[in-house]
N, C-alpha and C. Protein backbone atom coordinates (compact mmCIF):
# COMPACT_ATOMS: atom_id res chain seq x y z
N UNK A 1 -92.95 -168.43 41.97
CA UNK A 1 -92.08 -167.36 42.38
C UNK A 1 -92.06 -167.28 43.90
N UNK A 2 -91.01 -166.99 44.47
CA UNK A 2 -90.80 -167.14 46.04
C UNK A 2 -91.49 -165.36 45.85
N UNK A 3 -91.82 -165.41 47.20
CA UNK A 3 -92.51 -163.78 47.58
C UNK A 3 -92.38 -163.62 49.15
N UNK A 4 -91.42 -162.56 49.59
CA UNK A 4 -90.73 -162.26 50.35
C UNK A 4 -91.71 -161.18 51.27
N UNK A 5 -92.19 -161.62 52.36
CA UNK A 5 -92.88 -160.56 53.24
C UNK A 5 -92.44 -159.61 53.76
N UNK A 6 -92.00 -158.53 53.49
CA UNK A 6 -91.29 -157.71 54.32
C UNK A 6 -92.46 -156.14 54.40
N UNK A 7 -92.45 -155.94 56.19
CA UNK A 7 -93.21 -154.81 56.38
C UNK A 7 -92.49 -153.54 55.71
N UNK A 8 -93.34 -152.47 55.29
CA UNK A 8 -92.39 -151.34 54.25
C UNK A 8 -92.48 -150.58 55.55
N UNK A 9 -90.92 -149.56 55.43
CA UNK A 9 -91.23 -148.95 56.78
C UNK A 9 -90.40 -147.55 55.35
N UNK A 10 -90.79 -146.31 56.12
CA UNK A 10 -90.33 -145.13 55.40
C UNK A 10 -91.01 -144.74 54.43
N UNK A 11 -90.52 -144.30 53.47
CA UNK A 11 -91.17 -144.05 52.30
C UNK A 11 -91.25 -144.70 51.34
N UNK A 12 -92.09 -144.39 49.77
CA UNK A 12 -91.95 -145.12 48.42
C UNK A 12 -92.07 -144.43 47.40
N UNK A 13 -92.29 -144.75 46.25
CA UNK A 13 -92.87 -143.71 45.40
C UNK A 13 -93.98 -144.72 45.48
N UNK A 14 -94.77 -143.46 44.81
CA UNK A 14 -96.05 -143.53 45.18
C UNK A 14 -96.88 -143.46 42.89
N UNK A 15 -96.75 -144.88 42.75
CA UNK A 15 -97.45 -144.56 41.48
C UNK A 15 -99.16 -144.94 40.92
N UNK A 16 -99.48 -143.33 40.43
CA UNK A 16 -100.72 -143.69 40.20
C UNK A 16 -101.57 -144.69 39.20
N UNK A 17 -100.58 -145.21 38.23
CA UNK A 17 -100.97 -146.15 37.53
C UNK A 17 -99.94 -147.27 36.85
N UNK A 18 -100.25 -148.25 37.99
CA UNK A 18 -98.80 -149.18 37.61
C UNK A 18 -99.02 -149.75 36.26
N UNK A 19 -98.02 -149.98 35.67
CA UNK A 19 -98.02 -150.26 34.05
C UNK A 19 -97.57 -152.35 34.73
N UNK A 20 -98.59 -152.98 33.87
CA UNK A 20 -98.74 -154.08 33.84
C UNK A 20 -97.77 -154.47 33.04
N UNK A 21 -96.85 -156.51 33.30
CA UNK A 21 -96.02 -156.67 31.66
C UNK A 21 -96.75 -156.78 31.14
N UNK A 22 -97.77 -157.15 30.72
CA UNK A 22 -98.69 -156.88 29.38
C UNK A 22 -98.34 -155.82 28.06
N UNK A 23 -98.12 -154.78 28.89
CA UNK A 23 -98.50 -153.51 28.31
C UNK A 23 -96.65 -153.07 28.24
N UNK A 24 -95.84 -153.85 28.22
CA UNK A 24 -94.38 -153.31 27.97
C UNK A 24 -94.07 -154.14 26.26
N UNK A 25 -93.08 -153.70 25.76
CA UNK A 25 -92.57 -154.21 24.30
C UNK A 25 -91.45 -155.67 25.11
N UNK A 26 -91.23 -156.73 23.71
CA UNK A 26 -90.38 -157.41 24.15
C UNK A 26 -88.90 -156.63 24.81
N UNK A 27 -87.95 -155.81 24.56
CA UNK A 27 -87.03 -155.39 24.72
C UNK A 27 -87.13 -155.03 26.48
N UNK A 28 -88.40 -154.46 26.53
CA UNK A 28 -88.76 -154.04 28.35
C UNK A 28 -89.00 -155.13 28.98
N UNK A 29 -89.89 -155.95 28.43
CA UNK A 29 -89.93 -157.50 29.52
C UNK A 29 -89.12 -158.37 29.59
N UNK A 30 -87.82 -158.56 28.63
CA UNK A 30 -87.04 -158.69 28.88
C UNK A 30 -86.27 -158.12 29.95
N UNK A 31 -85.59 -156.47 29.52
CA UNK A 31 -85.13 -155.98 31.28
C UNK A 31 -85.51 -155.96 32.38
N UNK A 32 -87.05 -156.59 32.27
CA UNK A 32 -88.13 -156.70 33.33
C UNK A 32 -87.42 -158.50 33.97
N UNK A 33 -86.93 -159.61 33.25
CA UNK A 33 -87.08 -160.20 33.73
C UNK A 33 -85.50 -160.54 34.27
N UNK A 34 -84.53 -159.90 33.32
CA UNK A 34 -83.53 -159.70 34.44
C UNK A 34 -83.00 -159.29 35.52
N UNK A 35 -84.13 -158.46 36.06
CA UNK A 35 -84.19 -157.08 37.36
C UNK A 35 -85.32 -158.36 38.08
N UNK A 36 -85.72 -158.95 37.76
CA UNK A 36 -86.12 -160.30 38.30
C UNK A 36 -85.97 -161.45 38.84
N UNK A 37 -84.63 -161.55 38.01
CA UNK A 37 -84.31 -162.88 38.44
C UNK A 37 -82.96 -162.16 39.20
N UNK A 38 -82.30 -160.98 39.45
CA UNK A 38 -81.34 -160.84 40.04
C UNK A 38 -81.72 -160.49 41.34
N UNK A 39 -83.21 -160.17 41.94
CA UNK A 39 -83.58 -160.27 42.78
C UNK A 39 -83.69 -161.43 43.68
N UNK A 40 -84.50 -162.10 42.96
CA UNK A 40 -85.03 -163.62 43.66
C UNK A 40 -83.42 -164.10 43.66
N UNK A 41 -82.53 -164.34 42.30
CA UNK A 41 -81.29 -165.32 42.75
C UNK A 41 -80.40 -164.70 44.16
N UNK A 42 -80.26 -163.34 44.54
CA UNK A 42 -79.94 -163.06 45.43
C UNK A 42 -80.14 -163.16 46.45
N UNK A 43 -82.21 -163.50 46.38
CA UNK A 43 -82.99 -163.19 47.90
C UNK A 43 -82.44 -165.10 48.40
N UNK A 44 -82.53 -166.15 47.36
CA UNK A 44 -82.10 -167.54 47.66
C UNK A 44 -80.45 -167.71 47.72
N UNK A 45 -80.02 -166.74 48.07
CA UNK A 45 -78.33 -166.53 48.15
C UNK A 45 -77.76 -167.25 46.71
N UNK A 46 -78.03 -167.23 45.74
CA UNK A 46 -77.40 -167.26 44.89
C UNK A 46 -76.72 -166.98 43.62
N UNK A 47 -75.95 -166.65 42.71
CA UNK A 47 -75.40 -165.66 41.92
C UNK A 47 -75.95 -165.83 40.98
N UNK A 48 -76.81 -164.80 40.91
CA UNK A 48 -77.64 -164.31 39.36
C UNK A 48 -76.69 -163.91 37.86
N UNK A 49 -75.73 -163.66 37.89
CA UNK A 49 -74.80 -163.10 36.51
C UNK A 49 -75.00 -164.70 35.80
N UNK A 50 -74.48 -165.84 36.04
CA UNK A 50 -74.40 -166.56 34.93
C UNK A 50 -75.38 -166.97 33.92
N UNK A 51 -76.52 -167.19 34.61
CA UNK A 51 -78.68 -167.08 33.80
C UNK A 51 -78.43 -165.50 33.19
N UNK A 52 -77.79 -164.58 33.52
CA UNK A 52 -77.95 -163.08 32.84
C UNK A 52 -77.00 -163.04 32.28
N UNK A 53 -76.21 -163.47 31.73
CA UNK A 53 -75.22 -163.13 30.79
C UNK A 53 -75.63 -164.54 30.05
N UNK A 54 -76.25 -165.66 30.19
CA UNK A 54 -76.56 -166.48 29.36
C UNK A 54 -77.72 -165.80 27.99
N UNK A 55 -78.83 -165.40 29.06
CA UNK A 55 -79.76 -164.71 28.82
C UNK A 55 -79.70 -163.50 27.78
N UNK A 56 -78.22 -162.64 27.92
CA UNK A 56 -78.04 -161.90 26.89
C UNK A 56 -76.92 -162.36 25.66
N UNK A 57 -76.30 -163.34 26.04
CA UNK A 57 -75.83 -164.19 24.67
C UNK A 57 -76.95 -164.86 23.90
N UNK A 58 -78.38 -165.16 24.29
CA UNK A 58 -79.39 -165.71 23.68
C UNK A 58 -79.75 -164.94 23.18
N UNK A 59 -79.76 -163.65 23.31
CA UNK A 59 -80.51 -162.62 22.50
C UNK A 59 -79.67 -161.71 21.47
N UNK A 60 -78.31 -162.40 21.70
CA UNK A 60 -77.23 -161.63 20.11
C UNK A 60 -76.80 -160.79 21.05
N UNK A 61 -76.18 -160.49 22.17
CA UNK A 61 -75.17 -159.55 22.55
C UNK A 61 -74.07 -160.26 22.91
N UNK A 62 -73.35 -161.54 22.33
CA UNK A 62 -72.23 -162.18 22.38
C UNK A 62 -71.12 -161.66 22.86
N UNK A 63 -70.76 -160.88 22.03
CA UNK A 63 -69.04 -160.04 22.53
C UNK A 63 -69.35 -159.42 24.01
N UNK A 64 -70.33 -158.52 23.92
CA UNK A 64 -70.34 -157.46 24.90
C UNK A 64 -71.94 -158.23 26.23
N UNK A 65 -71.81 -159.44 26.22
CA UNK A 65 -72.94 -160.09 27.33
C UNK A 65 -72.71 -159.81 28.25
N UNK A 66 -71.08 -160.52 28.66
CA UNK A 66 -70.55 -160.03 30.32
C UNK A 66 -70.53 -158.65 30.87
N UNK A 67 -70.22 -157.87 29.80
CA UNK A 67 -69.79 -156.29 30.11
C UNK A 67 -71.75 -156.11 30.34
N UNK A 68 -72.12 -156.48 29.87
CA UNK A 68 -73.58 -155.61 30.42
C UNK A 68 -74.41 -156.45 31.61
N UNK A 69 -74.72 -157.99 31.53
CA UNK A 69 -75.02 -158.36 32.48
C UNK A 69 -74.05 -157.98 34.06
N UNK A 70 -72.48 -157.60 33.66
CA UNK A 70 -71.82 -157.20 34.68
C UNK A 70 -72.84 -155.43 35.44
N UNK A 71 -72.61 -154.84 34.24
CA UNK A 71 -72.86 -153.19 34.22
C UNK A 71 -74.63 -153.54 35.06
N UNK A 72 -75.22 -154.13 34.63
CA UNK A 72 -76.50 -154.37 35.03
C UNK A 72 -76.64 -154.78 36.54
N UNK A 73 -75.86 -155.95 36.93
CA UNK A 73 -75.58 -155.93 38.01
C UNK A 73 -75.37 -154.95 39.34
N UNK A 74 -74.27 -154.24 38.61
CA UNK A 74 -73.76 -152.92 39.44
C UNK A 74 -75.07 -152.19 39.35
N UNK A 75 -75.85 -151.76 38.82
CA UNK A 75 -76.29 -150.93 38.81
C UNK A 75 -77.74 -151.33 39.73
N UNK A 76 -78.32 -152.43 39.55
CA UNK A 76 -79.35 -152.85 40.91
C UNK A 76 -78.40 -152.79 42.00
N UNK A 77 -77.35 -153.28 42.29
CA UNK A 77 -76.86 -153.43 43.99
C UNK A 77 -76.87 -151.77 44.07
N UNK A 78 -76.16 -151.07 43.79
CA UNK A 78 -76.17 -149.62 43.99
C UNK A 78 -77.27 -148.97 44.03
N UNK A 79 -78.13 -149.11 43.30
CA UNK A 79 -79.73 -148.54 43.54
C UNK A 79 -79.94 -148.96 44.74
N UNK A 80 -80.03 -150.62 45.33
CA UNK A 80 -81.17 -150.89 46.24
C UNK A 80 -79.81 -150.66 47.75
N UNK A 81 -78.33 -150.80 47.13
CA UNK A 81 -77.93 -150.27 48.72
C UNK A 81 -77.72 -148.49 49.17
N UNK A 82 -78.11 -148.17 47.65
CA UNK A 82 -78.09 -146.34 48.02
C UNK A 82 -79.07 -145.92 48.16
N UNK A 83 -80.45 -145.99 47.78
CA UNK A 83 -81.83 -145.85 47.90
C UNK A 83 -81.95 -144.99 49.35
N UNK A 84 -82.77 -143.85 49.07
CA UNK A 84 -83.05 -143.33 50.02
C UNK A 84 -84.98 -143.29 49.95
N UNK A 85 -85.02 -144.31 49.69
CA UNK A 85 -86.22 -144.64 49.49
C UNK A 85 -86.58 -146.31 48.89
N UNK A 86 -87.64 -146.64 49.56
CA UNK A 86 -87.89 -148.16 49.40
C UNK A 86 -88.54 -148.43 48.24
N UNK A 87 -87.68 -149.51 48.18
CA UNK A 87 -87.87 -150.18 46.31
C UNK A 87 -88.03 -150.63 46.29
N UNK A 88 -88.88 -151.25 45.50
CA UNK A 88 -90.11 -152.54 45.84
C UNK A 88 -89.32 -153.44 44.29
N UNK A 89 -89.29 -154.61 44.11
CA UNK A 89 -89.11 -155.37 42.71
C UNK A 89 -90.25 -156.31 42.71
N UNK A 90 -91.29 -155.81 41.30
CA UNK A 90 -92.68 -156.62 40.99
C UNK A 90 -92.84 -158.13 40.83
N UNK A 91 -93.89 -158.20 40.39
CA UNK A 91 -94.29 -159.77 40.43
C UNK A 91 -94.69 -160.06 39.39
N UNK A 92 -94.98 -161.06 38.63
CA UNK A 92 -94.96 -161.45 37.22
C UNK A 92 -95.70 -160.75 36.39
N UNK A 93 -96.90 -160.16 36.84
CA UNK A 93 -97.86 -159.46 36.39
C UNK A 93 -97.98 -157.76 36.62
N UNK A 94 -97.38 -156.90 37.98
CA UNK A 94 -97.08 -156.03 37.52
C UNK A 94 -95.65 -155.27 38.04
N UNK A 95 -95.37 -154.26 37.85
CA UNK A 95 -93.79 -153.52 37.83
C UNK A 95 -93.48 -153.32 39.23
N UNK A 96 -92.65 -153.24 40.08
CA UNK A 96 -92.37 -152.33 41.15
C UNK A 96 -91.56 -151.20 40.74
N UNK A 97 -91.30 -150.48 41.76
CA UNK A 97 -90.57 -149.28 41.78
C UNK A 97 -89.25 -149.57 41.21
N UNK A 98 -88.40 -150.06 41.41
CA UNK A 98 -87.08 -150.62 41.22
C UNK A 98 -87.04 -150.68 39.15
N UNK A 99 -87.97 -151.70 38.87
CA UNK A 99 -88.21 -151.62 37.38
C UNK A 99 -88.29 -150.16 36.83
N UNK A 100 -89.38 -149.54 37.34
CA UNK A 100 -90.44 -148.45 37.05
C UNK A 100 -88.66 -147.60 36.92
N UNK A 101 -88.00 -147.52 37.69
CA UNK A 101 -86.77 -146.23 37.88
C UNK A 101 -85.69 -146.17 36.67
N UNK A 102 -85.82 -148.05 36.73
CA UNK A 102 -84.48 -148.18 35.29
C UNK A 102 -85.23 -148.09 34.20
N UNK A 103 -86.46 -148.50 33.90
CA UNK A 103 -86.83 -148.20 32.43
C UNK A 103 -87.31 -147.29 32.09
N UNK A 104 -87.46 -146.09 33.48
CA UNK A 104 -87.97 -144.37 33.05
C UNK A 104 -86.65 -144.14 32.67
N UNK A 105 -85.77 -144.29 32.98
CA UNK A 105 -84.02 -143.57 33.26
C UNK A 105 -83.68 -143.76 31.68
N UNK A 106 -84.32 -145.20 31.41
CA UNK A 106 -83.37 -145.53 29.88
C UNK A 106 -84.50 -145.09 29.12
N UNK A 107 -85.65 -144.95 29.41
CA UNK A 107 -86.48 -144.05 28.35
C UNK A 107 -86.27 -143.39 28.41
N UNK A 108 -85.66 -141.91 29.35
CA UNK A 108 -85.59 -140.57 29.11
C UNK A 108 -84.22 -140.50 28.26
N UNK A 109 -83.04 -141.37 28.40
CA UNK A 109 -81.84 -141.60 28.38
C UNK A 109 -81.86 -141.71 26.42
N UNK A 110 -82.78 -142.42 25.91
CA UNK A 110 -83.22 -143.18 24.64
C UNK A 110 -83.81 -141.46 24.30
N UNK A 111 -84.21 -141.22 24.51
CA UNK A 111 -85.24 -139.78 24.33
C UNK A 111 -84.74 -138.39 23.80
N UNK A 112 -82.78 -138.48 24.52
CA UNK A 112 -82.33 -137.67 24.63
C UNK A 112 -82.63 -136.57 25.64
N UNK A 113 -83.35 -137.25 27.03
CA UNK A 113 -83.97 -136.56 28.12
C UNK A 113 -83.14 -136.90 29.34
N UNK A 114 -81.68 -136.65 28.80
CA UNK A 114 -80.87 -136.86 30.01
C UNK A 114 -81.23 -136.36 31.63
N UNK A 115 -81.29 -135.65 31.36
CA UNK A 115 -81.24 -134.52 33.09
C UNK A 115 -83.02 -135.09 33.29
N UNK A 116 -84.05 -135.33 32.50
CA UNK A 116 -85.15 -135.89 33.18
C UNK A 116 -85.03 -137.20 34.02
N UNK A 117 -84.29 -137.94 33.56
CA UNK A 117 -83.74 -139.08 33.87
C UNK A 117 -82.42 -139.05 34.84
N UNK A 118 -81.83 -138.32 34.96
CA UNK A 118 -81.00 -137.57 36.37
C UNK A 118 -82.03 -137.26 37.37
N UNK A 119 -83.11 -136.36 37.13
CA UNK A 119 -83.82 -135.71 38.36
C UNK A 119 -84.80 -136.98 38.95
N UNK A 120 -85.43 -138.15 38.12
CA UNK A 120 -85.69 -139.45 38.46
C UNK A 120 -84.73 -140.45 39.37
N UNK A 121 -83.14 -140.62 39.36
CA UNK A 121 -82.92 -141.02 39.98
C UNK A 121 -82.47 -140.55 41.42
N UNK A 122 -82.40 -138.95 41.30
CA UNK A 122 -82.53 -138.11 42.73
C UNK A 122 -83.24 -138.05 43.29
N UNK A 123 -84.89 -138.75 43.07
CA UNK A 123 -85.33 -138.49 43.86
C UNK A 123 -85.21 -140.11 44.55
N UNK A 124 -84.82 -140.48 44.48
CA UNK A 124 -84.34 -142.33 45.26
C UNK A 124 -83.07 -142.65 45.69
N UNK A 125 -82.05 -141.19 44.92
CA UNK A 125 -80.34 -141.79 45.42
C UNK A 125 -79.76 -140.21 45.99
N UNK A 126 -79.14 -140.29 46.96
CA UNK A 126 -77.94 -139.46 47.24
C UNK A 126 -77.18 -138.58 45.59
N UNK A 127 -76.51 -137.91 45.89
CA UNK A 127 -76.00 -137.40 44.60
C UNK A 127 -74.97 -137.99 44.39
N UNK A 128 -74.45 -138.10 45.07
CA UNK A 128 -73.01 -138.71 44.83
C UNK A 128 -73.41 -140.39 44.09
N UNK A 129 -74.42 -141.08 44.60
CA UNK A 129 -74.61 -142.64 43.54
C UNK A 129 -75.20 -142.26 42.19
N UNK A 130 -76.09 -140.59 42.36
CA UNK A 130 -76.63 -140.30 41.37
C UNK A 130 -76.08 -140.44 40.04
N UNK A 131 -74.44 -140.02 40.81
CA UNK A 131 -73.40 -140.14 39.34
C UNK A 131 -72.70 -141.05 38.63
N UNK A 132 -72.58 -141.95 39.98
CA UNK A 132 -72.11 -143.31 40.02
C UNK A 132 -73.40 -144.01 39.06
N UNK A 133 -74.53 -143.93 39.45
CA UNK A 133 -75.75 -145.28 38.83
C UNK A 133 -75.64 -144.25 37.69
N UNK A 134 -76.04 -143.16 37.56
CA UNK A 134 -76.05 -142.19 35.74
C UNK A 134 -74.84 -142.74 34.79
N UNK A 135 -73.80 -142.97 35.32
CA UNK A 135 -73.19 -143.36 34.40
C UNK A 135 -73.07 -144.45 33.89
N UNK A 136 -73.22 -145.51 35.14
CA UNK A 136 -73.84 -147.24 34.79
C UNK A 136 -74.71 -147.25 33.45
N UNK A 137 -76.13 -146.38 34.19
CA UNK A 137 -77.36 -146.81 32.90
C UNK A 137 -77.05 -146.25 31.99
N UNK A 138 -76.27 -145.17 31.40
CA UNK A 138 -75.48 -144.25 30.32
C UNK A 138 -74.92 -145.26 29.45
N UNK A 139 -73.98 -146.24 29.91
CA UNK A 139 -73.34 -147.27 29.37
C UNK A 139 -73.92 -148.13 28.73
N UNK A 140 -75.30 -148.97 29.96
CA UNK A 140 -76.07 -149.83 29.37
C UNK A 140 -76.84 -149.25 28.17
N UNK A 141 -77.14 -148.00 28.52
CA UNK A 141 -78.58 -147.92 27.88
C UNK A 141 -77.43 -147.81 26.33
N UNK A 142 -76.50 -147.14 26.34
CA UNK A 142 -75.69 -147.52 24.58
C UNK A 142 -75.78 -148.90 24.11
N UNK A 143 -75.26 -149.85 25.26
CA UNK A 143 -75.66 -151.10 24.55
C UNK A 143 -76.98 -151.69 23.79
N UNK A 144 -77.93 -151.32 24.81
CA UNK A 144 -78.83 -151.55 24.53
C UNK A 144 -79.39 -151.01 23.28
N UNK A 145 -79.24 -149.41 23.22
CA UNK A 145 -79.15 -149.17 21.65
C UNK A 145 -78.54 -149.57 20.17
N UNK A 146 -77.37 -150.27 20.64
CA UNK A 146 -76.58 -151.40 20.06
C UNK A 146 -77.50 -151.77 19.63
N UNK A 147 -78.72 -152.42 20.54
CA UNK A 147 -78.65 -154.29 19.97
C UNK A 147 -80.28 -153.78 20.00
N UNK A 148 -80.77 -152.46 19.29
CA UNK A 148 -82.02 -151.94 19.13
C UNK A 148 -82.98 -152.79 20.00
N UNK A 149 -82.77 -152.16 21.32
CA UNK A 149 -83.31 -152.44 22.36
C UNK A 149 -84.04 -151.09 22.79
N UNK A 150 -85.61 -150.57 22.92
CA UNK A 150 -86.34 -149.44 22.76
C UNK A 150 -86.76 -149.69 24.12
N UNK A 151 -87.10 -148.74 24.75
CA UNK A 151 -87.50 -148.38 25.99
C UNK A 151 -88.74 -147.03 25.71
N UNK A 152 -89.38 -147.34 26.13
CA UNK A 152 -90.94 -146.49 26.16
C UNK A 152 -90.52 -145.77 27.51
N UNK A 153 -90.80 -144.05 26.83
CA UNK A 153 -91.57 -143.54 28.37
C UNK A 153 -92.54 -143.30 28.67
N UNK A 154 -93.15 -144.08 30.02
CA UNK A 154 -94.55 -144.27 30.36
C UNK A 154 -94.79 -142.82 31.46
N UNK A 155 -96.19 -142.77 31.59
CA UNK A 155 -96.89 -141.42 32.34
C UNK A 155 -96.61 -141.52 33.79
N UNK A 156 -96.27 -143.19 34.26
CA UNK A 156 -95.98 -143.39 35.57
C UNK A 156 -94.26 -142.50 35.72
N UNK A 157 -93.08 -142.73 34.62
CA UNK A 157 -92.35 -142.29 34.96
C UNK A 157 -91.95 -140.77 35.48
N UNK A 158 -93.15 -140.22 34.91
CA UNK A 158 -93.21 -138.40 35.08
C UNK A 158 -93.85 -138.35 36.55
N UNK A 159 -94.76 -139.03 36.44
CA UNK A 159 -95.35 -138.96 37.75
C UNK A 159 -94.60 -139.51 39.34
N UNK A 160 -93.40 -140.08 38.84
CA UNK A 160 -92.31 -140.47 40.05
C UNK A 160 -91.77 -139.41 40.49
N UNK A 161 -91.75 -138.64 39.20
CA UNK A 161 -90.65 -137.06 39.36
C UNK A 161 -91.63 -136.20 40.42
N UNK A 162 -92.81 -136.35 40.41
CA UNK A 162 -93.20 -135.49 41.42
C UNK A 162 -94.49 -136.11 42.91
N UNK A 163 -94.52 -137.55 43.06
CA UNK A 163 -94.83 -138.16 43.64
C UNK A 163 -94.45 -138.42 44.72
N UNK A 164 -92.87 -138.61 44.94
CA UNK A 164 -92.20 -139.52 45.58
C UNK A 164 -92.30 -138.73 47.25
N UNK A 165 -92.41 -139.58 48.10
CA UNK A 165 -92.77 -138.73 49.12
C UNK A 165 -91.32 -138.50 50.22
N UNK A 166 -91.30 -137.98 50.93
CA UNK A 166 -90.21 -137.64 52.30
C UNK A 166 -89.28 -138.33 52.27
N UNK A 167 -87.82 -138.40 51.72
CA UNK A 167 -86.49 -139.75 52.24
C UNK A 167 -86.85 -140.20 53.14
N UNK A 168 -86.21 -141.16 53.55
CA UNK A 168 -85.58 -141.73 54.87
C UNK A 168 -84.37 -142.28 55.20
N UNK A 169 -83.89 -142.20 56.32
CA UNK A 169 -82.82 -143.02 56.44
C UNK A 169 -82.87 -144.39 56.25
N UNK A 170 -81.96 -145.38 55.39
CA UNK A 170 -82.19 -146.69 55.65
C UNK A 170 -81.12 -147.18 56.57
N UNK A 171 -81.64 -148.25 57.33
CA UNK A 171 -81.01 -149.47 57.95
C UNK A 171 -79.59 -150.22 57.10
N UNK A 172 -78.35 -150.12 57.50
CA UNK A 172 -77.41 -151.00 56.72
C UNK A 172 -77.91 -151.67 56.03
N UNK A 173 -78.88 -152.81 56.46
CA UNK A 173 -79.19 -154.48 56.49
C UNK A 173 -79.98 -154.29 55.87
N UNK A 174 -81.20 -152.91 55.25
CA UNK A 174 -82.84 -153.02 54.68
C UNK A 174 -82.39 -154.30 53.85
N UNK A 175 -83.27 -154.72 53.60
CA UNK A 175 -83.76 -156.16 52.05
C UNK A 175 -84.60 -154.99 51.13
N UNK A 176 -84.57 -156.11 50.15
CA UNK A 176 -85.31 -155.96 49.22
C UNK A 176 -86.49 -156.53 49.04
N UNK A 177 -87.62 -155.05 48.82
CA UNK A 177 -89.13 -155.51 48.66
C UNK A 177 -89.60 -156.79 47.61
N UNK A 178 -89.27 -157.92 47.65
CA UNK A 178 -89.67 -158.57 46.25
C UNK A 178 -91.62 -159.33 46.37
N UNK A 179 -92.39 -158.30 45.68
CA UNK A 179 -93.59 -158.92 45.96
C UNK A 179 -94.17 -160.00 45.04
């Protein structure tokens, strides 16, 4: 895995117990490894959708692959260029922040814990993307219920809701944390 040095400047969330892939179901390490590889194919300038829409025709979402590897797409660039807070994307072994946000969002989302999963992505986006990315993962996360795809909510995700420390302004240009 390429691993990208970048000094963190501003803030993060701050979690007290990162959840290892070990400890996620297939359906999560899976979304774990597409929020993965759309990182790295981006950080090597190159277009991650065709491995992610391959990736979800391998797993039986045929008709509707493009529409979600698309929807999936949108929804990391908008997180990491609206972020008012630095988002880290993990390393084979454990989660960053970036993971930690979409699979609290679609666990609360799966839960019927809409607005918990609203007040999770406020504390990382402006309101105005709040509505824009809420309705993205709204979409996905149906598919995903489609194609009985379960999302766990973990103790780290509650603990984002009241962790996360001071915004900051970002830089046009920030990158992405990929450790």
């Amino acid at each position: 895995m390429h691993e990208k040095q970048i000094e963190p400047s501003g803030s993060s969330y701050q979690i007290s117990s990162p959840t290892s892939l070990n400890m996620l179901n297939g359906s999560e390490k899976f979304l774990v490894w597409v929020i993965h590889h759309w990182a790295y194919e981006l950080n090597d300038n190159r277009d991650p959708l065709p491995k992610i829409k391959k990736a979800f025709d391998s797993i039986g979402f045929k008709d509707s692959s493009q529409l979600t590897s698309d929807i999936f797409s949108e929804i990391l660039l908008n997180l990491f260029t609206s972020s008012t807070v630095q988002l880290t994307v993990g390393c084979p072994h454990k989660l960053g922040t970036a993971e930690h946000v979409i699979l609290g969002y679609l666990g609360f989302f799966q839960s019927n814990q809409l607005q918990i999963g609203e007040n999770l992505l406020s504390k990382c986006l402006p309101q105005a993307s709040v509505r824009i990315v809420s309705k993205m993962l709204k979409a996905l996360g149906k598919q995903l219920s489609c194609h009985n795809f379960n999302i766990s909510i973990r103790p780290e995700h509650l603990d984002m809701l009241s962790n996360t420390r001071h915004s900051v302004q970002r830089n046009a240009g920030q990158e992405r944390i990929i450790h």
